[in-house]
C-alpha atoms as a PDB file:
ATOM      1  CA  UNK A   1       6.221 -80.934 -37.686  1.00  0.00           C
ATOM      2  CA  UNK A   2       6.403 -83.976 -35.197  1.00  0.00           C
ATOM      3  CA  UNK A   3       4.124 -84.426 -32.601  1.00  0.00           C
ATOM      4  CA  UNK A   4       5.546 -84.961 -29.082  1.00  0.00           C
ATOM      5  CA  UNK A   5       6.299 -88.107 -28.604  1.00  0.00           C
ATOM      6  CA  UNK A   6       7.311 -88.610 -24.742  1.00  0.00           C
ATOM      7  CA  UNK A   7       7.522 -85.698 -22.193  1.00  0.00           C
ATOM      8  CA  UNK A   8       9.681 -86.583 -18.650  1.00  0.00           C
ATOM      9  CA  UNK A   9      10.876 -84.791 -16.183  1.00  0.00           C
ATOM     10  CA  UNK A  10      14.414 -84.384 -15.071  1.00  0.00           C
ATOM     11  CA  UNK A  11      15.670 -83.657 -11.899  1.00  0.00           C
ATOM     12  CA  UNK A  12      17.121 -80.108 -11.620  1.00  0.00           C
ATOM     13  CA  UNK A  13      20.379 -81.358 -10.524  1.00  0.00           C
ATOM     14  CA  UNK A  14      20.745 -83.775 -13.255  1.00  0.00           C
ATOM     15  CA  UNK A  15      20.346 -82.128 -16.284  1.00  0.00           C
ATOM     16  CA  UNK A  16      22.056 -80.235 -18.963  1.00  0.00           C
ATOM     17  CA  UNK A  17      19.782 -77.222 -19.957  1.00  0.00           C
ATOM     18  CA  UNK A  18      20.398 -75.016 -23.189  1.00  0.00           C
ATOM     19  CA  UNK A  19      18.759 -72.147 -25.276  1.00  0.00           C
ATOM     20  CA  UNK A  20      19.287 -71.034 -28.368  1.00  0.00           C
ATOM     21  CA  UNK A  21      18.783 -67.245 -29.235  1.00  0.00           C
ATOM     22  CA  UNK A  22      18.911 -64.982 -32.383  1.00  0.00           C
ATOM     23  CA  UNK A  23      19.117 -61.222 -31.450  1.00  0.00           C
ATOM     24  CA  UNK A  24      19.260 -58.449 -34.368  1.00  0.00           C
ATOM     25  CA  UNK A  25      20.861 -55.569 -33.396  1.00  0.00           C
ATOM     26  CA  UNK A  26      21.312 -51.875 -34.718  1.00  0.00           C
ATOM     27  CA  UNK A  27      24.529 -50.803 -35.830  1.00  0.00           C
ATOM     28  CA  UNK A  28      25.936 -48.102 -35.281  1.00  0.00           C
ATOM     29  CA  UNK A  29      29.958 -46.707 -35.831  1.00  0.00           C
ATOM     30  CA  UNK A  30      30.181 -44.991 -32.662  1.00  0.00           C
ATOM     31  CA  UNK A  31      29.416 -47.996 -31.009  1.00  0.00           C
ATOM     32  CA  UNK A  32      30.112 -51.155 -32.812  1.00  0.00           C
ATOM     33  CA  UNK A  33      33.475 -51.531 -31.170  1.00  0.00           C
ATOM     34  CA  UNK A  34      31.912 -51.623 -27.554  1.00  0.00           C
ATOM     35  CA  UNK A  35      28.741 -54.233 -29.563  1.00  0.00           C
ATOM     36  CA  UNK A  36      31.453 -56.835 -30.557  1.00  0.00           C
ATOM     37  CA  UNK A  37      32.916 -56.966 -27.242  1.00  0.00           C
ATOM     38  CA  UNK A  38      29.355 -57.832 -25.443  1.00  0.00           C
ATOM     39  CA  UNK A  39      29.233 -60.535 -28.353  1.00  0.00           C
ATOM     40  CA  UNK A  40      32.655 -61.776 -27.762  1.00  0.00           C
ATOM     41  CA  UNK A  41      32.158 -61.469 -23.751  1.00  0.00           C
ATOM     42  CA  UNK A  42      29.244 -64.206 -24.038  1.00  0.00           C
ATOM     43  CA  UNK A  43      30.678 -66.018 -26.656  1.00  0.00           C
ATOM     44  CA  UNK A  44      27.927 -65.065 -29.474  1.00  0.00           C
ATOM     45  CA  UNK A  45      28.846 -65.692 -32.612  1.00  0.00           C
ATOM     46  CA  UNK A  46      27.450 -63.066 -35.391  1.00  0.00           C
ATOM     47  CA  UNK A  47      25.930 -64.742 -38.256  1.00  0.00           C
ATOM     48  CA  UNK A  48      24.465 -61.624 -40.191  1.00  0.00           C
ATOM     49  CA  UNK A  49      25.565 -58.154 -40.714  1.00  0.00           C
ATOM     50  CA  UNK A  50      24.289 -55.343 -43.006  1.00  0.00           C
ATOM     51  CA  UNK A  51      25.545 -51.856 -42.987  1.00  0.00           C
ATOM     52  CA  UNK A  52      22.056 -51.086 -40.384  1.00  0.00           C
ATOM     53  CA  UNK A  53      22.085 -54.197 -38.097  1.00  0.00           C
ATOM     54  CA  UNK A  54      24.231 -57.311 -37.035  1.00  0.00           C
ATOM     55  CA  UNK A  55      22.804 -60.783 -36.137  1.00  0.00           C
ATOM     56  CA  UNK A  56      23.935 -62.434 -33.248  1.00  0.00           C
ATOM     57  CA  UNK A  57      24.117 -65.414 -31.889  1.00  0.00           C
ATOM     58  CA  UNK A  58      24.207 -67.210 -28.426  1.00  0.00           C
ATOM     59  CA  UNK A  59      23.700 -70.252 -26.687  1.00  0.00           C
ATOM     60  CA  UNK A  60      23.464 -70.557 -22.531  1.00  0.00           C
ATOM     61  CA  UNK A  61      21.221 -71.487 -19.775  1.00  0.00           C
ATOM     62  CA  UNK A  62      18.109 -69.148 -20.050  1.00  0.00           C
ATOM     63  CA  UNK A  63      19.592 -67.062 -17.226  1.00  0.00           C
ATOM     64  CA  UNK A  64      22.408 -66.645 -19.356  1.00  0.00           C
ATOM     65  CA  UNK A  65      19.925 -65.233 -22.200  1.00  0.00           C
ATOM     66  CA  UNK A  66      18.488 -62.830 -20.348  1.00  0.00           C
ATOM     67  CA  UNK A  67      21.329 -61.405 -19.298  1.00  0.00           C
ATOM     68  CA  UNK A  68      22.859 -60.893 -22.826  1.00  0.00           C
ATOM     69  CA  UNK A  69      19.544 -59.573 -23.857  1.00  0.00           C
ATOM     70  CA  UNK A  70      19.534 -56.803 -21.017  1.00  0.00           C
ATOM     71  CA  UNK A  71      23.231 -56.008 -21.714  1.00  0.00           C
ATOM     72  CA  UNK A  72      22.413 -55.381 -25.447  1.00  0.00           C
ATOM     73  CA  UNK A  73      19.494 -52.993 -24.586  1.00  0.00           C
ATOM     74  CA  UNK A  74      21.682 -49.965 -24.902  1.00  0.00           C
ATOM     75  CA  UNK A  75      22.219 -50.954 -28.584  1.00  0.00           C
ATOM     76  CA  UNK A  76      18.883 -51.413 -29.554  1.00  0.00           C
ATOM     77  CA  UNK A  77      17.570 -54.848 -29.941  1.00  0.00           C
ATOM     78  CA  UNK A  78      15.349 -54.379 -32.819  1.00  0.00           C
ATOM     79  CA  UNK A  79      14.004 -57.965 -33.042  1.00  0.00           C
ATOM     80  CA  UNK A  80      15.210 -61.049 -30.857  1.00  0.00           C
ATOM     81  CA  UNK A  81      13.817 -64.674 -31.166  1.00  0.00           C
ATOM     82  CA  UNK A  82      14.520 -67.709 -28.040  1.00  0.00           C
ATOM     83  CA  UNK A  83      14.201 -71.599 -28.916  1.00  0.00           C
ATOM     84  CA  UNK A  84      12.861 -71.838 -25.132  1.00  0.00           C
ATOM     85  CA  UNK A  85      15.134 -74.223 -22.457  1.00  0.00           C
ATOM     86  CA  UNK A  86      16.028 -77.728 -24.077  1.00  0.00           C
ATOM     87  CA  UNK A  87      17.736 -80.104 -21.890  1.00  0.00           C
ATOM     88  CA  UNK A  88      18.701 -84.068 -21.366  1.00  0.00           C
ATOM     89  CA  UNK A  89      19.586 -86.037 -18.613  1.00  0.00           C
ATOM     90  CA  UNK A  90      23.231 -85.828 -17.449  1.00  0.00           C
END
């Protein structure tokens, strides 16, 4: 690990924000159809699939996260994880 090296803060206006999030999701047949469209709909990108689960994904402001998280409730998010907001300067 690195230790921080320099923390600033960046106008709200003037930045470019990003997370990064992994969500693990069951699969199931009757509904994997409707899963992939959610995924495609926020651009995910699935990285992980077993005959039980898929592994998605997706990259947005956090608002954008929490969205795709509460739209792939239905499904049943078995485990999710979130890098937390990163940004720079624009």
């Amino acid at each position: 690990l690195i230790d921080v090296i320099k923390v600033s803060l960046i106008d709200e206006k003037d930045k470019i924000e990003r997370e990064l999030a992994l969500i693990r999701v069951r699969r199931k047949a009757d509904s994997e159809e409707s899963l992939m469209r959610v995924v495609g709909v926020f651009k995910g990108r699935i990285v992980g699939m077993t005959p039980k689960e898929i592994i998605a994904e997706f990259t947005g402001q956090c608002s954008e996260i929490d969205s795709i998280i509460d739209n792939l409730k239905p499904y049943g998010i078995k485990e999710f994880m979130r890098s937390g907001p990163m940004a720079l300067s624009s």
